[in-house]
PDB file of N, CA and C in Angstrom:
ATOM      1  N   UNK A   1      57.639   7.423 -36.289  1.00  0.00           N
ATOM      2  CA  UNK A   1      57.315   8.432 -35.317  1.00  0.00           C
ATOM      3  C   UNK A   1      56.619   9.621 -35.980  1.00  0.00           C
ATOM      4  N   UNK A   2      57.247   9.653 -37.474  1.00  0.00           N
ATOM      5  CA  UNK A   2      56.441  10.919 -38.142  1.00  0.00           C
ATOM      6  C   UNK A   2      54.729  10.554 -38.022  1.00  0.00           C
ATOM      7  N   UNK A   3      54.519   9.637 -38.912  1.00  0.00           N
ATOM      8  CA  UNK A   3      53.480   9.590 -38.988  1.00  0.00           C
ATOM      9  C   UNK A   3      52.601   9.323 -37.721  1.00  0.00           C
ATOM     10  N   UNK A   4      52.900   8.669 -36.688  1.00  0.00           N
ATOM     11  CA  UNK A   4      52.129   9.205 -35.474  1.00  0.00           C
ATOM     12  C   UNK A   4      51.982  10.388 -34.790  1.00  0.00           C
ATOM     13  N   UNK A   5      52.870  11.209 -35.068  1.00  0.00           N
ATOM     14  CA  UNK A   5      52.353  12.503 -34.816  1.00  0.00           C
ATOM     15  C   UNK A   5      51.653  13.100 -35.568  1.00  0.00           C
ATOM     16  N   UNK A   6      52.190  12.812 -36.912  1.00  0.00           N
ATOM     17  CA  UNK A   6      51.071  14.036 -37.984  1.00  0.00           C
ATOM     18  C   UNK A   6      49.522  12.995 -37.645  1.00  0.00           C
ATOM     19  N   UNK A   7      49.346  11.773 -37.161  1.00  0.00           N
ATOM     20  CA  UNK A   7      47.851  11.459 -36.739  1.00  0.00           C
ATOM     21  C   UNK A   7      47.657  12.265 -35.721  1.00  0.00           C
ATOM     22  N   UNK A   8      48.326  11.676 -34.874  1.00  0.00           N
ATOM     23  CA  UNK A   8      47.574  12.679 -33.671  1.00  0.00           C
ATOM     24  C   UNK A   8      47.674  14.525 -34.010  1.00  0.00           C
ATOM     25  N   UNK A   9      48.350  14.811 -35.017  1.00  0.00           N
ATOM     26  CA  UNK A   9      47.594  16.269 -34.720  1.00  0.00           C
ATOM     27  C   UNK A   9      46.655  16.162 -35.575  1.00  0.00           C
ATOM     28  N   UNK A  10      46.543  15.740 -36.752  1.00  0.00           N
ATOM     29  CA  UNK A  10      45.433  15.786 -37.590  1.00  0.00           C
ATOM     30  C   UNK A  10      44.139  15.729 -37.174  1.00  0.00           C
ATOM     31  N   UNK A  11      43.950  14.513 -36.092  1.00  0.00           N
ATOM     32  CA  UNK A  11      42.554  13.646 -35.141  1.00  0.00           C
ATOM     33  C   UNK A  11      42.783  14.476 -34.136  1.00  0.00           C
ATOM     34  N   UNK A  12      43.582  15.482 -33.820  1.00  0.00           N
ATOM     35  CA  UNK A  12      43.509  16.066 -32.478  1.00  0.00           C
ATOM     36  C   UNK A  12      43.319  15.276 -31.080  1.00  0.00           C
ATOM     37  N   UNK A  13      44.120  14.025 -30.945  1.00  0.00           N
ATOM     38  CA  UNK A  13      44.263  12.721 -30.402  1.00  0.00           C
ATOM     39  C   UNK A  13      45.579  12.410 -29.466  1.00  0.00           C
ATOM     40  N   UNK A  14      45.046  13.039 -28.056  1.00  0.00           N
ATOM     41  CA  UNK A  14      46.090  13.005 -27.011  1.00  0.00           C
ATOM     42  C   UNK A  14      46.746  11.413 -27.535  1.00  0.00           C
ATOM     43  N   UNK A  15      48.023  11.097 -26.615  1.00  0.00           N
ATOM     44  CA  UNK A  15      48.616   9.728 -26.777  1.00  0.00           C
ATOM     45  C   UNK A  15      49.514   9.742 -25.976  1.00  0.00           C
ATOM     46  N   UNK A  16      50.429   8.392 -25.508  1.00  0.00           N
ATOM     47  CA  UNK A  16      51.150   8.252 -24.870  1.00  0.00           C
ATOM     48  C   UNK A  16      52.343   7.214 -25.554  1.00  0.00           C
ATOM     49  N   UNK A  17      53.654   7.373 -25.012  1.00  0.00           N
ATOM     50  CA  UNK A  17      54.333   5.875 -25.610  1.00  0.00           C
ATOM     51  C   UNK A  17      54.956   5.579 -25.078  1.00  0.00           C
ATOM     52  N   UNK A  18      54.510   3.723 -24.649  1.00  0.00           N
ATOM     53  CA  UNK A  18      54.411   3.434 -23.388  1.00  0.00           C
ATOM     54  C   UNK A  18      55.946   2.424 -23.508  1.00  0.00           C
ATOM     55  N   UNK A  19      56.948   2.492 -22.473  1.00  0.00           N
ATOM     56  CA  UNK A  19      57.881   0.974 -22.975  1.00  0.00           C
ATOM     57  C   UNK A  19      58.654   0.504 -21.741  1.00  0.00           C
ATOM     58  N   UNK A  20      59.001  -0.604 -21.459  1.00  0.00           N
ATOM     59  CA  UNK A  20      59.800  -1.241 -20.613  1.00  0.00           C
ATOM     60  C   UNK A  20      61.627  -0.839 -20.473  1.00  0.00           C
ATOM     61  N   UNK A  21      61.680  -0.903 -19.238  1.00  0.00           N
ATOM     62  CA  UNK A  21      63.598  -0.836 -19.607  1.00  0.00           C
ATOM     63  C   UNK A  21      64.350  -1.818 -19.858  1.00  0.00           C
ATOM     64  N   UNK A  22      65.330  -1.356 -20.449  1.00  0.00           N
ATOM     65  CA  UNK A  22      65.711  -2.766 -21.320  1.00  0.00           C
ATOM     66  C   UNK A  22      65.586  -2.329 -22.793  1.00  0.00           C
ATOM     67  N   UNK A  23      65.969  -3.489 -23.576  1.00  0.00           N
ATOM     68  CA  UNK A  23      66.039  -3.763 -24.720  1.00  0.00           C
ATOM     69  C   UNK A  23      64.533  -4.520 -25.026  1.00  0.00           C
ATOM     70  N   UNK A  24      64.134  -3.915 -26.002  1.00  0.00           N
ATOM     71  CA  UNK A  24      62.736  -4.087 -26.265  1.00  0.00           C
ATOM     72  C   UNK A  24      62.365  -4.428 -27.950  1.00  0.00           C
ATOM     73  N   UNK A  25      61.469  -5.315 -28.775  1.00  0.00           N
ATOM     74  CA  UNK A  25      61.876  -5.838 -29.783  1.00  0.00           C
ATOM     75  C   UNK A  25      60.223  -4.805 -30.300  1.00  0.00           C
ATOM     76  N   UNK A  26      59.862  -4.318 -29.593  1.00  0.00           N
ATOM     77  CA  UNK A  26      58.510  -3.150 -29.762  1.00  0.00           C
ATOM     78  C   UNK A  26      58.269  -2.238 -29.480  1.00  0.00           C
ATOM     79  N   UNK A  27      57.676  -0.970 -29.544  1.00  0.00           N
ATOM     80  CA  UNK A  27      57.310   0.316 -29.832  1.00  0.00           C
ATOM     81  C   UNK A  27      55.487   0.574 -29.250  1.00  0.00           C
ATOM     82  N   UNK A  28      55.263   1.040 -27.859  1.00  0.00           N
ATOM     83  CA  UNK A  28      53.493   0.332 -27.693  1.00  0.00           C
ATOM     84  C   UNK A  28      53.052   2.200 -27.840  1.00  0.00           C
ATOM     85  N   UNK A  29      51.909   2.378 -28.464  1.00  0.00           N
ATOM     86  CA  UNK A  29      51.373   3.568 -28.445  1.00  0.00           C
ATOM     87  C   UNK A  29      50.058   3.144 -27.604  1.00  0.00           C
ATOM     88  N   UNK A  30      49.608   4.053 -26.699  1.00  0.00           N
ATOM     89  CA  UNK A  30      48.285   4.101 -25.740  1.00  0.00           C
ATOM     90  C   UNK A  30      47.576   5.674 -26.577  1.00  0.00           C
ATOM     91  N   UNK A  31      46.509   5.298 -27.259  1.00  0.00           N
ATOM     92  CA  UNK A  31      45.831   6.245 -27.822  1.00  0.00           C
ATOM     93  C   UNK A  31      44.447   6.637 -26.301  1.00  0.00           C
ATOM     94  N   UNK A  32      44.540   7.886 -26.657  1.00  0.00           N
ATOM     95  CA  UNK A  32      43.283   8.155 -25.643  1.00  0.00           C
ATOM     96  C   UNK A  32      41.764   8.893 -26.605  1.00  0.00           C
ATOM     97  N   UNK A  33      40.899   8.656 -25.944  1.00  0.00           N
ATOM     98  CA  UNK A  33      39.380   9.467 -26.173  1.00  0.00           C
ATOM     99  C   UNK A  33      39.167   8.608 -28.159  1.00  0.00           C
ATOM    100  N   UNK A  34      38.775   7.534 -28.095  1.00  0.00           N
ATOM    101  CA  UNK A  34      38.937   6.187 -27.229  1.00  0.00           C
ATOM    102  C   UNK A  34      40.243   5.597 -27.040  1.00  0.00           C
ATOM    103  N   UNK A  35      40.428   4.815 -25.837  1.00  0.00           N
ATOM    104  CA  UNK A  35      41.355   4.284 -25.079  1.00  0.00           C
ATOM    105  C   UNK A  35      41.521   3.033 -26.479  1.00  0.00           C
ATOM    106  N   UNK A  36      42.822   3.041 -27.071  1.00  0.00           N
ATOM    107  CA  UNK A  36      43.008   1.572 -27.649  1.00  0.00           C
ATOM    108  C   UNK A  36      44.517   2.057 -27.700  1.00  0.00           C
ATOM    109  N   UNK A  37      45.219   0.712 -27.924  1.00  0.00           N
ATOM    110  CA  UNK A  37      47.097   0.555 -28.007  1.00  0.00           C
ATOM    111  C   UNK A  37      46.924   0.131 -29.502  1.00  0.00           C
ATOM    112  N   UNK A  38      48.437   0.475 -29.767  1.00  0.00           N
ATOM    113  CA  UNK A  38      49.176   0.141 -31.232  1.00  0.00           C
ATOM    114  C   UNK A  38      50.316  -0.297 -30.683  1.00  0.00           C
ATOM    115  N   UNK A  39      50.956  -1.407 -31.588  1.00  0.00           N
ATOM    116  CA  UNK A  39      52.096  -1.748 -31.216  1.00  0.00           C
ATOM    117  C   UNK A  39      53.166  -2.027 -32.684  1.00  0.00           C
ATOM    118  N   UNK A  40      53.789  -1.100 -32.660  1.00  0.00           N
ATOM    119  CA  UNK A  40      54.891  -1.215 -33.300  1.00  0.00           C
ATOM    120  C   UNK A  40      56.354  -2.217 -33.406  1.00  0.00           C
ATOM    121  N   UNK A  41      56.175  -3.345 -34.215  1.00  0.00           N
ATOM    122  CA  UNK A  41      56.933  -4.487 -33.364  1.00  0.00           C
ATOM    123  C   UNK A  41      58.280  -4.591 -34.949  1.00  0.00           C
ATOM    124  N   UNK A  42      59.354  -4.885 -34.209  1.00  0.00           N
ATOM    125  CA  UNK A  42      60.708  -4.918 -35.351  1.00  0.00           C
ATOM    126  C   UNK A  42      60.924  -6.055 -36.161  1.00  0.00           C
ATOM    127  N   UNK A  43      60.068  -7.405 -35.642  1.00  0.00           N
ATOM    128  CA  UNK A  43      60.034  -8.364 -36.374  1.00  0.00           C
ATOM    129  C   UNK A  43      61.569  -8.894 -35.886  1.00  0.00           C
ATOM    130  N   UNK A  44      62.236  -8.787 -35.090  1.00  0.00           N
ATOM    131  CA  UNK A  44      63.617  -9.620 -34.664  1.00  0.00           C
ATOM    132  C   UNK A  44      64.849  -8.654 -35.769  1.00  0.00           C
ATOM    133  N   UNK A  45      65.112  -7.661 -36.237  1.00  0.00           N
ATOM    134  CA  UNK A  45      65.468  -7.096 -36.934  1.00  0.00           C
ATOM    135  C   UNK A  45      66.357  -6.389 -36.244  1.00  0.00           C
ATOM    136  N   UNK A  46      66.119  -5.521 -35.129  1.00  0.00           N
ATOM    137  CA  UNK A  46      66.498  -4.904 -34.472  1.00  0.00           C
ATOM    138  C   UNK A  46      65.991  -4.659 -33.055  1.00  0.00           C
ATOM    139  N   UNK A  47      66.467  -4.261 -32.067  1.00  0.00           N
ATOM    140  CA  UNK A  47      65.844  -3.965 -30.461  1.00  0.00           C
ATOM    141  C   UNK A  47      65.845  -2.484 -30.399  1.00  0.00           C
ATOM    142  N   UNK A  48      64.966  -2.176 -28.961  1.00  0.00           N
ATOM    143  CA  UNK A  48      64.733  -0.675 -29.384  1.00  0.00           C
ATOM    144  C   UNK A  48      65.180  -0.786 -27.978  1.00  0.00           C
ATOM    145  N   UNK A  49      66.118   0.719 -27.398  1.00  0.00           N
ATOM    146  CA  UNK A  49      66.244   0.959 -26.436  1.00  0.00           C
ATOM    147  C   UNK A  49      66.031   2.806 -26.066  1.00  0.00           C
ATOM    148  N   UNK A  50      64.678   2.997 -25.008  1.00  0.00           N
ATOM    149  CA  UNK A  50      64.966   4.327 -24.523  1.00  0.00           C
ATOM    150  C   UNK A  50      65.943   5.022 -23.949  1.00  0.00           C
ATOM    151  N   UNK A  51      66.269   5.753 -24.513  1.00  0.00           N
ATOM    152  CA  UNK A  51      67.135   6.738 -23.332  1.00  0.00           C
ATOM    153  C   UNK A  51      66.180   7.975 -23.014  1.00  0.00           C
ATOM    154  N   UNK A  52      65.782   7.494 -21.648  1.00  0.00           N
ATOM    155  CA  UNK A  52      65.098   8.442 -20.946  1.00  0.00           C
ATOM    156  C   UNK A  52      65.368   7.788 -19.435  1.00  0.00           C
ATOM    157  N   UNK A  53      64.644   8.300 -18.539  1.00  0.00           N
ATOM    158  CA  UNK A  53      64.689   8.281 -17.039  1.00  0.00           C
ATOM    159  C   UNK A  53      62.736   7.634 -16.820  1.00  0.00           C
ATOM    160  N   UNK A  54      61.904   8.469 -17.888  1.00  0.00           N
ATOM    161  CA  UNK A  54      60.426   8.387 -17.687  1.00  0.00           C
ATOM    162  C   UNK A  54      60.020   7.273 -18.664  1.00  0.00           C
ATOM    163  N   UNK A  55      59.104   6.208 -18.026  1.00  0.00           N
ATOM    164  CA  UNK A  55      58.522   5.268 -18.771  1.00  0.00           C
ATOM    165  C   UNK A  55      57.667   5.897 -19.400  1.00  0.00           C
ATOM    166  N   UNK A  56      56.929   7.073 -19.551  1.00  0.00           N
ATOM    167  CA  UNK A  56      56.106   7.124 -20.408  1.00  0.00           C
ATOM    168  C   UNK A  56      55.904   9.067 -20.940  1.00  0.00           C
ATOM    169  N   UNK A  57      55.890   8.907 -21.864  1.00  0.00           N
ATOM    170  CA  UNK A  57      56.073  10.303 -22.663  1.00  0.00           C
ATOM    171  C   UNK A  57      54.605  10.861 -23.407  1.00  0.00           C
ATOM    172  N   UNK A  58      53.748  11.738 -22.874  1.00  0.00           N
ATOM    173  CA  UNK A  58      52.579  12.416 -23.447  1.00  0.00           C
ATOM    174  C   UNK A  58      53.019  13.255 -24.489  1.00  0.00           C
ATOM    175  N   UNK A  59      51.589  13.114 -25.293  1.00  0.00           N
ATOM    176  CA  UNK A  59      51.634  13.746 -26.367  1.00  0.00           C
ATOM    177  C   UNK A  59      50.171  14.963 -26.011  1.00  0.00           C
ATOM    178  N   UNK A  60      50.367  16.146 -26.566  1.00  0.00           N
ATOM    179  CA  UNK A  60      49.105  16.993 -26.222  1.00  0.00           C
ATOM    180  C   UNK A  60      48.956  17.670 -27.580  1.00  0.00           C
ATOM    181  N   UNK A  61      47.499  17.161 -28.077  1.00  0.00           N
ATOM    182  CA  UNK A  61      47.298  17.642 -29.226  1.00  0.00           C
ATOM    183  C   UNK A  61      46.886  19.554 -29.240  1.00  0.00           C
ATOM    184  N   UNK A  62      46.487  20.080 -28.385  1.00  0.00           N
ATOM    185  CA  UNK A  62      46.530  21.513 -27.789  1.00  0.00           C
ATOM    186  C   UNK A  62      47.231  22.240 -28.138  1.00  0.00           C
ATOM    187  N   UNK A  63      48.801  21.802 -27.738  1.00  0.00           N
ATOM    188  CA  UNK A  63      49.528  22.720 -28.161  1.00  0.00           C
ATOM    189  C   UNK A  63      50.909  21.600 -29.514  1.00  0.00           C
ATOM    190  N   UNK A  64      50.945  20.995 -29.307  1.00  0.00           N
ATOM    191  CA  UNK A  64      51.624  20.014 -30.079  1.00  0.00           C
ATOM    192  C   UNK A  64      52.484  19.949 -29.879  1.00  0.00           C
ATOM    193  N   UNK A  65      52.951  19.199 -28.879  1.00  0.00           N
ATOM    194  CA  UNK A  65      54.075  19.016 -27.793  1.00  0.00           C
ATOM    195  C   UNK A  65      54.183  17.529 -27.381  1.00  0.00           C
ATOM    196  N   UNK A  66      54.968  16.896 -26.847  1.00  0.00           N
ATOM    197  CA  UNK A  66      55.384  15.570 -26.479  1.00  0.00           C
ATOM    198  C   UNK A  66      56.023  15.922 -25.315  1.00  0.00           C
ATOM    199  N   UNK A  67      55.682  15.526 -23.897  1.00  0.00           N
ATOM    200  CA  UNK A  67      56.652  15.280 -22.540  1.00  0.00           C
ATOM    201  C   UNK A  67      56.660  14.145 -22.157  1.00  0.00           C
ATOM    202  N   UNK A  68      58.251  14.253 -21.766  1.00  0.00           N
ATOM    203  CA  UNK A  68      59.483  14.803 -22.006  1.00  0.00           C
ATOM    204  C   UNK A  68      60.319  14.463 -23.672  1.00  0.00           C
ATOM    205  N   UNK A  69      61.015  15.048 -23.808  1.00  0.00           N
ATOM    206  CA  UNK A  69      61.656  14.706 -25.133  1.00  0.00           C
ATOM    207  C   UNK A  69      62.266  13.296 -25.020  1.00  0.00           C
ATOM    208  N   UNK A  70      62.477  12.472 -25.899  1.00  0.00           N
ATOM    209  CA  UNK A  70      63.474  11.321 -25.870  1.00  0.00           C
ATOM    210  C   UNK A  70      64.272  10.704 -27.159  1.00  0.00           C
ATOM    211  N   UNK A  71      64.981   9.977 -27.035  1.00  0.00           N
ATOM    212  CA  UNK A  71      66.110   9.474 -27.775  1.00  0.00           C
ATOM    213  C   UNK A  71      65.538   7.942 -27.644  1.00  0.00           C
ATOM    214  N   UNK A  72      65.420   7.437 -28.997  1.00  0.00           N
ATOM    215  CA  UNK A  72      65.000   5.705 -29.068  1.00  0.00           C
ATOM    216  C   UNK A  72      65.987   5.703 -29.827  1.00  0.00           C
ATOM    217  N   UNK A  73      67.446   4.031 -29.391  1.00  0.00           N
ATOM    218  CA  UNK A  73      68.478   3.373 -29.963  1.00  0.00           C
ATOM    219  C   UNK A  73      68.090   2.785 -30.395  1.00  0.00           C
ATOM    220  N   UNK A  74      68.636   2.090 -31.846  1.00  0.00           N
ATOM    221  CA  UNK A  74      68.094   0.472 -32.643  1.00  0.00           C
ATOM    222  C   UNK A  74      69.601   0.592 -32.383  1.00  0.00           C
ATOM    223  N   UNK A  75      69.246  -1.066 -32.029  1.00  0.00           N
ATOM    224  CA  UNK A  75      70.234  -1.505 -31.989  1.00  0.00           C
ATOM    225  C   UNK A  75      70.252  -3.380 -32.676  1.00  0.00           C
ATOM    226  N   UNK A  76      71.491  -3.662 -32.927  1.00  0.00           N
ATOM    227  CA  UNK A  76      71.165  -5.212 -33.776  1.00  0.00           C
ATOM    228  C   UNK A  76      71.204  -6.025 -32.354  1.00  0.00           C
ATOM    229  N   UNK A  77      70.180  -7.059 -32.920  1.00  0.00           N
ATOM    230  CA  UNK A  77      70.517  -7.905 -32.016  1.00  0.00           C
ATOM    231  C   UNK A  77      71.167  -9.228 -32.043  1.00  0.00           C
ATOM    232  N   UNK A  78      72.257  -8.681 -31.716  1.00  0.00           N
ATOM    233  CA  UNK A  78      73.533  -9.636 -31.527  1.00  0.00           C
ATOM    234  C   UNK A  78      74.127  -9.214 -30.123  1.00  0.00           C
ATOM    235  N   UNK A  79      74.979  -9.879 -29.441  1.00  0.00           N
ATOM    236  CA  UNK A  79      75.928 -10.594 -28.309  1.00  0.00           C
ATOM    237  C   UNK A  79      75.985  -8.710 -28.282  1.00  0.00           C
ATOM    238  N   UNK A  80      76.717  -8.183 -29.321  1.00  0.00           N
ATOM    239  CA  UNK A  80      77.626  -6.760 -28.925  1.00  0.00           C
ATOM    240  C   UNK A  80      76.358  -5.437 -28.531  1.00  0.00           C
ATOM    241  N   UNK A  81      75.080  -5.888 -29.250  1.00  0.00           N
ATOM    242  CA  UNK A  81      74.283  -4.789 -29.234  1.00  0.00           C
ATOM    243  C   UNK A  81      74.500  -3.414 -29.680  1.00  0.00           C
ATOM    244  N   UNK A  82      75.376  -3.509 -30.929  1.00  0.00           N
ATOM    245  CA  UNK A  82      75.632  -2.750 -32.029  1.00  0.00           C
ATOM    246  C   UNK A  82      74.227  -1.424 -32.550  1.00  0.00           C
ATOM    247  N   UNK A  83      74.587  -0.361 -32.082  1.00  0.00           N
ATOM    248  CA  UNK A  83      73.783   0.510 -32.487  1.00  0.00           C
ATOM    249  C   UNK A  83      74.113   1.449 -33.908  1.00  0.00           C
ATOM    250  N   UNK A  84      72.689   1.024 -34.497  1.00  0.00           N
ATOM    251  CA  UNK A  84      72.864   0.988 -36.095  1.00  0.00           C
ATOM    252  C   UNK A  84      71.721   2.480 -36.215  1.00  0.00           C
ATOM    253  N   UNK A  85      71.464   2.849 -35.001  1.00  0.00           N
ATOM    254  CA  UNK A  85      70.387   4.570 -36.136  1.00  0.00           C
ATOM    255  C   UNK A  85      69.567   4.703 -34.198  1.00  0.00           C
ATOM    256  N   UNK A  86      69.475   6.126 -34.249  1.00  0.00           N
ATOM    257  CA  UNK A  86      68.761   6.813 -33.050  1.00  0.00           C
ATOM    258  C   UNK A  86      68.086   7.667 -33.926  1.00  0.00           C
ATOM    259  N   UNK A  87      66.529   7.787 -32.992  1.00  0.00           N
ATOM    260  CA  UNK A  87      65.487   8.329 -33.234  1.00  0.00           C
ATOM    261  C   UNK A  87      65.262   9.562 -32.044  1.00  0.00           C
ATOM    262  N   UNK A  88      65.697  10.995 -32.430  1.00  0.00           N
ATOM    263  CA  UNK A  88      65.681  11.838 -31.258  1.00  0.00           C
ATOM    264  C   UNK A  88      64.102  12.631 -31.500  1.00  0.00           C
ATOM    265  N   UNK A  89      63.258  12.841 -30.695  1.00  0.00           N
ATOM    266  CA  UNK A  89      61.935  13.864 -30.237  1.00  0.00           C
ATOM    267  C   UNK A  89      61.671  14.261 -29.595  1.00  0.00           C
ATOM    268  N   UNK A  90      61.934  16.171 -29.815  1.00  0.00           N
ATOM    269  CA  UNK A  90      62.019  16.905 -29.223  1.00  0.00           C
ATOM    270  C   UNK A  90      60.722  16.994 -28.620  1.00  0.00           C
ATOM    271  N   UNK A  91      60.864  18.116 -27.817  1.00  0.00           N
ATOM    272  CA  UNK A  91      59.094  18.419 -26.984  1.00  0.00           C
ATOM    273  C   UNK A  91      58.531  19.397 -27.919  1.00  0.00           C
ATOM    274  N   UNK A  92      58.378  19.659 -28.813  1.00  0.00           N
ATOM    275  CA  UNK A  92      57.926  20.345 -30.115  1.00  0.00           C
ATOM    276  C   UNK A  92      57.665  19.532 -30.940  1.00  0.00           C
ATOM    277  N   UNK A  93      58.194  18.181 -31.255  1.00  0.00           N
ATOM    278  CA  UNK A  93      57.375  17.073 -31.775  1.00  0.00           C
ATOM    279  C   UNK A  93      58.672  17.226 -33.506  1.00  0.00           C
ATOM    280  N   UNK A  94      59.911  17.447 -32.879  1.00  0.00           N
ATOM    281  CA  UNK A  94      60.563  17.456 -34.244  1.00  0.00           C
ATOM    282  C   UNK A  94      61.075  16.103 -33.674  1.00  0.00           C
ATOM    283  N   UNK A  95      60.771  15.428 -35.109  1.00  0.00           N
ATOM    284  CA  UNK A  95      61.984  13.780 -35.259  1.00  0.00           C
ATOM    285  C   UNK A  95      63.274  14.396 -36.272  1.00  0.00           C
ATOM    286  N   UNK A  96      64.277  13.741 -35.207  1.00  0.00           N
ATOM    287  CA  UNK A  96      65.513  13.864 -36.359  1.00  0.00           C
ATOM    288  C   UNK A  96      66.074  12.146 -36.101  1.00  0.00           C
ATOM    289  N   UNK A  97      66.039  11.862 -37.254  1.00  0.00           N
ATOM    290  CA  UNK A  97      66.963  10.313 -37.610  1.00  0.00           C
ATOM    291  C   UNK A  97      68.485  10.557 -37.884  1.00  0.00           C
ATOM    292  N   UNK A  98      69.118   9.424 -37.150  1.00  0.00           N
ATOM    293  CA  UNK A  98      70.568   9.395 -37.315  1.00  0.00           C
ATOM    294  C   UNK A  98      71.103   7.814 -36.933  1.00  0.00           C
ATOM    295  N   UNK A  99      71.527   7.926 -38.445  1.00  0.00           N
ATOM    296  CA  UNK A  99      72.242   6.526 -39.000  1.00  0.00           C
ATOM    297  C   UNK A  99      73.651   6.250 -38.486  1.00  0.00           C
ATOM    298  N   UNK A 100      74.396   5.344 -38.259  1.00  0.00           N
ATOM    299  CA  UNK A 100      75.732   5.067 -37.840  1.00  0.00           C
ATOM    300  C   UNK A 100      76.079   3.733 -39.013  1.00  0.00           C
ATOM    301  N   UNK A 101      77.148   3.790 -39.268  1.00  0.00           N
ATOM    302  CA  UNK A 101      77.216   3.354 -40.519  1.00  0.00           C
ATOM    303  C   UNK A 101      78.564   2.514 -40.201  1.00  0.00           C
ATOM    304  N   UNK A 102      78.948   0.606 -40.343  1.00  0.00           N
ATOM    305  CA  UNK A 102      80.080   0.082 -39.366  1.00  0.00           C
ATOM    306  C   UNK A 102      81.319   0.772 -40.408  1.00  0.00           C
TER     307      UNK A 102
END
């Protein structure tokens, strides 16, 4: 997450990040001015789950901000869906990582 933000402020490169509800085994970025996606995928390692309400969260290189803030779970994927580290980003564009340890 760091490093997609320090791109987009660097390129001054609105973005979006786009994801399904549910448990998700990928991460999709929608870059704008030009329009192309990135996809960030876990390789079966782990599932990613939003906690948000909004499928999709802007980024504005302007002021350097992300709406709305959100919380991404990894979680293992196994039967229990064991959550092993959350990824919180604020609307100021701070990442804080946090590990859970069994």
């Amino acid at each position: 997450m760091n490093r997609i933000l320090q791109t987009a402020c660097l390129r001054q490169r609105a973005f979006d990040i786009e994801h399904q509800p549910g448990f998700k085994d990928n991460i999709l970025i929608h870059w704008y001015n030009p329009s192309e996606y990135e996809s960030y995928s876990t390789g079966g390692r782990c599932t990613v789950y939003f906690k948000t309400t909004s499928c999709r969260r802007c980024y504005s290189p302007l002021w350097h901000t992300i709406s709305p803030a959100f919380t991404i779970s990894l979680h293992v994927p196994e039967t229990a869906k064991r959550k092993v580290a959350e990824i919180a980003v604020s609307v100021y564009c701070r990442v804080l990582l946090t590990e859970f340890f069994p």
